[in-house]
Protein backbone atom coordinates (compact mmCIF):
# COMPACT_ATOMS: atom_id res chain seq x y z
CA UNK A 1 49.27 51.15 58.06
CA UNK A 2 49.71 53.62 55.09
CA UNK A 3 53.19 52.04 54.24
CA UNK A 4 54.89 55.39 54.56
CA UNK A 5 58.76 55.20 55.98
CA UNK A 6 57.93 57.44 58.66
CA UNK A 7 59.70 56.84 62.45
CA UNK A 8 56.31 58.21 64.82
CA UNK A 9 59.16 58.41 67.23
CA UNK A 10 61.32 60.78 65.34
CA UNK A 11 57.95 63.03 64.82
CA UNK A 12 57.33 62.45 68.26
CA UNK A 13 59.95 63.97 69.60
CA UNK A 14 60.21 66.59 66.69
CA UNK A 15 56.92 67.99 68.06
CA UNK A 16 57.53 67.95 71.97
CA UNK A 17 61.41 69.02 71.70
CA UNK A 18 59.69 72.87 72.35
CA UNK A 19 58.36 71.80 75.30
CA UNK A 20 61.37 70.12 76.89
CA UNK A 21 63.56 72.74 75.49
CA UNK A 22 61.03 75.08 77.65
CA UNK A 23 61.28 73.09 80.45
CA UNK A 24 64.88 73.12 80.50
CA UNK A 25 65.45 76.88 80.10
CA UNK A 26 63.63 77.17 83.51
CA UNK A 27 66.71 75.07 84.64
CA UNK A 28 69.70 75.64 82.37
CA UNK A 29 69.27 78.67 79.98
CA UNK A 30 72.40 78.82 78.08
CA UNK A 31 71.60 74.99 77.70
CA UNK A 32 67.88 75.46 76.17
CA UNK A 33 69.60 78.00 74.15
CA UNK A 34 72.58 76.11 72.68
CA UNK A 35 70.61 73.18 71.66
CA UNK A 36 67.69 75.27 70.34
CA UNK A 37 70.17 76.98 67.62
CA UNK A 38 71.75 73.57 67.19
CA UNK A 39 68.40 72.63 66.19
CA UNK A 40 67.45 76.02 64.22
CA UNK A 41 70.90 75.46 62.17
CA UNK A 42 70.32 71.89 61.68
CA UNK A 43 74.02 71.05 62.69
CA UNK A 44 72.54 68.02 65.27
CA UNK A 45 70.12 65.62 64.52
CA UNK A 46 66.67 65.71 66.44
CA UNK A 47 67.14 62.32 68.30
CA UNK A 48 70.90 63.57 69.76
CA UNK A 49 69.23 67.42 70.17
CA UNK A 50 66.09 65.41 71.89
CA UNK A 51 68.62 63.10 74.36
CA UNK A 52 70.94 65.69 75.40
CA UNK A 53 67.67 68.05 76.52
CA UNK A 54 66.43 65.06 78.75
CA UNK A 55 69.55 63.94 79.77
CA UNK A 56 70.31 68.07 80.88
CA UNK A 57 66.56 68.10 82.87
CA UNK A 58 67.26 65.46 84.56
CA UNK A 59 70.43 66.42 86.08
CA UNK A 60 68.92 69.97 87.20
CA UNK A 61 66.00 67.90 88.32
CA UNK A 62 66.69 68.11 92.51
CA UNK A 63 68.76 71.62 91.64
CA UNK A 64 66.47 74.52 92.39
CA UNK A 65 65.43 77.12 89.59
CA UNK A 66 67.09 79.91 88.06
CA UNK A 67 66.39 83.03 87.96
């Protein structure tokens, strides 16, 4: 362990929010698109910007795609 106060979980999801926030435009556009300038104006932190993304694909999970 290097002994550097770094939370792998917080980098975790720093690095894979793009690809939820992808996943969810395919479902919920204006959704993907409020929390991605959330995140570009740094008003949220990345674990709340990272729980409300999962939380929103998994409601649109049994709804069919937009389009």
């Amino acid at each position: 362990m290097s002994g550097l106060p770094i939370d792998f979980d917080v980098v975790n999801k720093n690095a894979y929010l793009p690809v939820k926030l992808s996943e969810l435009s395919k479902v919920d556009p204006s959704s993907a698109l409020e929390i991605l300038n959330q995140w570009g104006e740094g008003t949220k932190p990345i674990t709340v910007l990272w729980e409300t993304t999962i939380e929103k694909i998994l409601q649109n999970k049994d709804q069919p795609t937009k389009k």
